[in-house]
C-alpha atoms as a PDB file:
ATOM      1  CA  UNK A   1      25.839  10.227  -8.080  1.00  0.00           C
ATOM      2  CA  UNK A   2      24.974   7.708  -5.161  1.00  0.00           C
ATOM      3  CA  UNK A   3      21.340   5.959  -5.626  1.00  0.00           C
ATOM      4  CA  UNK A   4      19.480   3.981  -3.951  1.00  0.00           C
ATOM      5  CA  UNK A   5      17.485   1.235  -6.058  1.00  0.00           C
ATOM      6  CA  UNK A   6      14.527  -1.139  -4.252  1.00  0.00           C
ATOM      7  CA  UNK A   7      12.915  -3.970  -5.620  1.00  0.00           C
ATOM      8  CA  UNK A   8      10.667  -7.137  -4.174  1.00  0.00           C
ATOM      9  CA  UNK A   9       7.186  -5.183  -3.143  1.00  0.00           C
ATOM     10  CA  UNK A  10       3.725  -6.484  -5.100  1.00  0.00           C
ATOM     11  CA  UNK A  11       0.837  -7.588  -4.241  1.00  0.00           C
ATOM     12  CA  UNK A  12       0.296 -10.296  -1.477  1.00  0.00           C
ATOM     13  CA  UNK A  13      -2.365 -12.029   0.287  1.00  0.00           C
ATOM     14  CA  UNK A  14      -2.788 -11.339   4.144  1.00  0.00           C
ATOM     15  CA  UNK A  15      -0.640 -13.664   6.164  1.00  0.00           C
ATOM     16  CA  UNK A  16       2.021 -14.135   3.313  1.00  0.00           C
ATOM     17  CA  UNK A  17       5.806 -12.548   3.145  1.00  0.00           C
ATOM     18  CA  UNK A  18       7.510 -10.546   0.666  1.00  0.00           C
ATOM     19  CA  UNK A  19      11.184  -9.314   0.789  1.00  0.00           C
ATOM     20  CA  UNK A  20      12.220  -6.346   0.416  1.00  0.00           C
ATOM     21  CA  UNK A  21      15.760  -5.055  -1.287  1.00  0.00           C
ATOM     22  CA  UNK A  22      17.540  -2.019  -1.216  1.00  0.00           C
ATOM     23  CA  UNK A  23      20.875  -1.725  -3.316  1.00  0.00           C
ATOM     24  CA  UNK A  24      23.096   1.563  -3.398  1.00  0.00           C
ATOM     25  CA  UNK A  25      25.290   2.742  -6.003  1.00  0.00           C
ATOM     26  CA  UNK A  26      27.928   5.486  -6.787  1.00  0.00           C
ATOM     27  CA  UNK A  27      30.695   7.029  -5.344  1.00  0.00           C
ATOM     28  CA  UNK A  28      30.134   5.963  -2.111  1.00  0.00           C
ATOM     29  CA  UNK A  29      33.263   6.040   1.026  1.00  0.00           C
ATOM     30  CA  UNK A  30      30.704   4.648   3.342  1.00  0.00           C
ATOM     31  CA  UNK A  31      27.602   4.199   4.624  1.00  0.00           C
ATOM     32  CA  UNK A  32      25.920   4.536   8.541  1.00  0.00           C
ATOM     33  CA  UNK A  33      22.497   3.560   9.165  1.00  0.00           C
ATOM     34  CA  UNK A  34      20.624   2.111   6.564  1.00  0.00           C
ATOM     35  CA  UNK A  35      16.233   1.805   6.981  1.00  0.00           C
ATOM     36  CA  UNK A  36      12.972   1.137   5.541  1.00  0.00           C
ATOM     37  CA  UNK A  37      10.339   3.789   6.166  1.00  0.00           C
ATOM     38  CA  UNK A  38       6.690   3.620   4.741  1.00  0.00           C
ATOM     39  CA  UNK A  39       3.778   5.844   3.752  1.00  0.00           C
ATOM     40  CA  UNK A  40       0.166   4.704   3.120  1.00  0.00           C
ATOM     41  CA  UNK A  41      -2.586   6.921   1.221  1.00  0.00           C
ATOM     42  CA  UNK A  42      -3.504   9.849   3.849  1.00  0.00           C
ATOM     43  CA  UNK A  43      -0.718   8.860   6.425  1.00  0.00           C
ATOM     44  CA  UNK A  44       2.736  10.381   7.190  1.00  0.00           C
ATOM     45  CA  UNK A  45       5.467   8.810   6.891  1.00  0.00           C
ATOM     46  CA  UNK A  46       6.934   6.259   9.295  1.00  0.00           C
ATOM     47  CA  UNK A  47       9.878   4.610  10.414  1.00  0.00           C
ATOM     48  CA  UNK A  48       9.242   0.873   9.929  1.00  0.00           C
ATOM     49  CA  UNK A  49      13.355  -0.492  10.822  1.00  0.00           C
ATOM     50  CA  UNK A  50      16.554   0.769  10.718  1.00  0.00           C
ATOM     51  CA  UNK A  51      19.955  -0.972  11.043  1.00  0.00           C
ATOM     52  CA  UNK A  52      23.653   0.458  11.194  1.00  0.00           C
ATOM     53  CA  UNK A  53      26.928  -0.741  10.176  1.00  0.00           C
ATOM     54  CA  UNK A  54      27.568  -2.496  13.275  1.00  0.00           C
ATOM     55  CA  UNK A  55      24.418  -4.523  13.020  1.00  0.00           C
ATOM     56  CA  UNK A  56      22.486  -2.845  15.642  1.00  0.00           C
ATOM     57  CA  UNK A  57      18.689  -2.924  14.688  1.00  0.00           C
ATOM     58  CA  UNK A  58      15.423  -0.875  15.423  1.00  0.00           C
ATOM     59  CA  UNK A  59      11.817  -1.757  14.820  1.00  0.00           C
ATOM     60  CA  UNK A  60       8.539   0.439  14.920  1.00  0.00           C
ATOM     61  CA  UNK A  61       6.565  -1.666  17.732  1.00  0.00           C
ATOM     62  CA  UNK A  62       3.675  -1.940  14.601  1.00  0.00           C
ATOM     63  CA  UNK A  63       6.124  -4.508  13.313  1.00  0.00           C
ATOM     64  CA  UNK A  64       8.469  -6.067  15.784  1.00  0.00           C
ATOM     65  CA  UNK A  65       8.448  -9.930  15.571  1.00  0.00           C
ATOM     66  CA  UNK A  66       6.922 -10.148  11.743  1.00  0.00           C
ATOM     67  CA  UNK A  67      10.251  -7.885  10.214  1.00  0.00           C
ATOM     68  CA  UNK A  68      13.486  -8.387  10.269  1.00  0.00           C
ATOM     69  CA  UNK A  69      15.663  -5.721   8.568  1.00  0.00           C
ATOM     70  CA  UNK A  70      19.384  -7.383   7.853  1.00  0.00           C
ATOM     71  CA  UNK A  71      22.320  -5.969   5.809  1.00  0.00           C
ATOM     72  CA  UNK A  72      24.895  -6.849   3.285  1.00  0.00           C
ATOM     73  CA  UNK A  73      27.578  -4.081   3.984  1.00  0.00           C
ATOM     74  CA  UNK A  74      29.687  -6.135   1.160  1.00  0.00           C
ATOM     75  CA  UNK A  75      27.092  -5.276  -1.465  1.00  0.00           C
ATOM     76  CA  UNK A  76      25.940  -1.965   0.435  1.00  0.00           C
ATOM     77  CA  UNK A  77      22.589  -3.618   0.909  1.00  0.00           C
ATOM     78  CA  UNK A  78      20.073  -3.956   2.776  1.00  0.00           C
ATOM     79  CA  UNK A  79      16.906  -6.260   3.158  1.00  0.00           C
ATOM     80  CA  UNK A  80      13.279  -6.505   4.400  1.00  0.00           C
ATOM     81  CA  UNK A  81      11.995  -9.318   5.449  1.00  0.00           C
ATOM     82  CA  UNK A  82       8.101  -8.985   6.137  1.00  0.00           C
ATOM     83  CA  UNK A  83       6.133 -12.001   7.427  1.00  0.00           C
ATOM     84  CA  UNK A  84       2.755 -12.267   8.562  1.00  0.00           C
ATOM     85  CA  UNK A  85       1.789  -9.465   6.834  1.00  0.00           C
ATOM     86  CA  UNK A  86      -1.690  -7.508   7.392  1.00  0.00           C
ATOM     87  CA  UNK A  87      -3.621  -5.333   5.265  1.00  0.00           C
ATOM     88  CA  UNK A  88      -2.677  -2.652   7.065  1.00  0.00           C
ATOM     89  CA  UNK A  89       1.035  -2.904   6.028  1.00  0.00           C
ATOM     90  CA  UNK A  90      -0.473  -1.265   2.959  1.00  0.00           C
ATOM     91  CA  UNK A  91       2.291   0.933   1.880  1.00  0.00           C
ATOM     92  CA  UNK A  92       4.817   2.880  -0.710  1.00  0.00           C
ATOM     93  CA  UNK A  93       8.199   1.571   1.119  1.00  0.00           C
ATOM     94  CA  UNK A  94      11.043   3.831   0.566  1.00  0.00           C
ATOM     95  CA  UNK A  95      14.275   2.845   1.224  1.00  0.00           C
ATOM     96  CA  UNK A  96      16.919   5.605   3.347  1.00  0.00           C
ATOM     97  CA  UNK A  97      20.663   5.685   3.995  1.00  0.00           C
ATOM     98  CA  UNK A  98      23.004   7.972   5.921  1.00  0.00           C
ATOM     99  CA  UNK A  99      26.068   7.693   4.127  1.00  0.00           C
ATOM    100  CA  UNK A 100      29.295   9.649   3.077  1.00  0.00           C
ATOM    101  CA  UNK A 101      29.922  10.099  -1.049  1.00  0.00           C
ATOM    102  CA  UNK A 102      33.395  10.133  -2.262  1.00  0.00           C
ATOM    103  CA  UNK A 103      34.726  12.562  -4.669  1.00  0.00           C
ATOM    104  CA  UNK A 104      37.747  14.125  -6.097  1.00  0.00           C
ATOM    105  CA  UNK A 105      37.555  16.734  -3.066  1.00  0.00           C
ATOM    106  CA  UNK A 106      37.285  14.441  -0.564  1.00  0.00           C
ATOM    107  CA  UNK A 107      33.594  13.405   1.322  1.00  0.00           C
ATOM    108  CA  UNK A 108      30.161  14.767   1.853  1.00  0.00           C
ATOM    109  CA  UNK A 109      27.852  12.811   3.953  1.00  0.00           C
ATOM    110  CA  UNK A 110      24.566  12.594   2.604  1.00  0.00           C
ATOM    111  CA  UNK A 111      20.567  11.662   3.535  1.00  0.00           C
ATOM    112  CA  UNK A 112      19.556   9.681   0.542  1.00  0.00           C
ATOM    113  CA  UNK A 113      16.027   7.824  -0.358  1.00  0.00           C
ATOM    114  CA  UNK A 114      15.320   5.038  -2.877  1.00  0.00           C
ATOM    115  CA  UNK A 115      12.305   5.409  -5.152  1.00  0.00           C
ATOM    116  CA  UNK A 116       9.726   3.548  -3.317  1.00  0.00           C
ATOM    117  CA  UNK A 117       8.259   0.322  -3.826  1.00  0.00           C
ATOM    118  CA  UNK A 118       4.667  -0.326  -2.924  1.00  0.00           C
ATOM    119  CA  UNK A 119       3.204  -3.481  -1.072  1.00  0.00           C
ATOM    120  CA  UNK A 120      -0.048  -4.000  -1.273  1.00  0.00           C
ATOM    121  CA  UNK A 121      -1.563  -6.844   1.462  1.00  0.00           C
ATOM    122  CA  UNK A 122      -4.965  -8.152   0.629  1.00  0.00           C
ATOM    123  CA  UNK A 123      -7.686  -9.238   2.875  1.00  0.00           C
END
């Protein structure tokens, strides 16, 4: 079964950085585009970056020139770098991936979401 596992969020002072990581696991053949997304209390959820195998990148203008979402396609991971961070950047950050699952029968391409991790950015 292919998961998605993120670690790095906590509790940070505005201005500071945390970094964000998103490791997947299983069966997997390969995997497309790779993202962070967030929710805060109240709010939908949002794209915050997204990157695909070929390295090409996309940023939710809230965030463009503080993140910088990179990937490890060795390790079938993928990062979150978040500087300059404000309070509201207040969020439970959920790591996504478009990716295809190997089995026995062949491939199934899946949508597939990590846990969540929250970041909390104090004033």
């Amino acid at each position: 079964q292919v998961q998605l596992v993120e670690s790095g969020g906590g509790l940070v002072q505005a201005g500071g950085s945390l970094r964000l990581s998103c490791a997947a696991s299983g069966s997997i053949f390969s995997i497309n585009a790779m993202g962070w997304y967030r929710q805060a209390p109240g709010k939908q959820r949002e794209l915050v970056a997204a990157v695909t195998s070929g390295g090409s990148t996309n940023y939710a203008d809230s965030v463009k020139g503080r993140f910088t979402i990179s990937r490890d396609n060795a390790k079938n991971t993928v990062y979150l770098q978040m500087n300059s961070l404000k309070p509201e950047d207040t969020a439970v950050y959920y790591c996504n991936a478009d990716l295809a699952e190997s089995s026995v029968a062949g491939f199934r391409y899946l949508e597939v979401w990590g846990q969540g991790t929250l970041v909390t950015v104090s004033s």
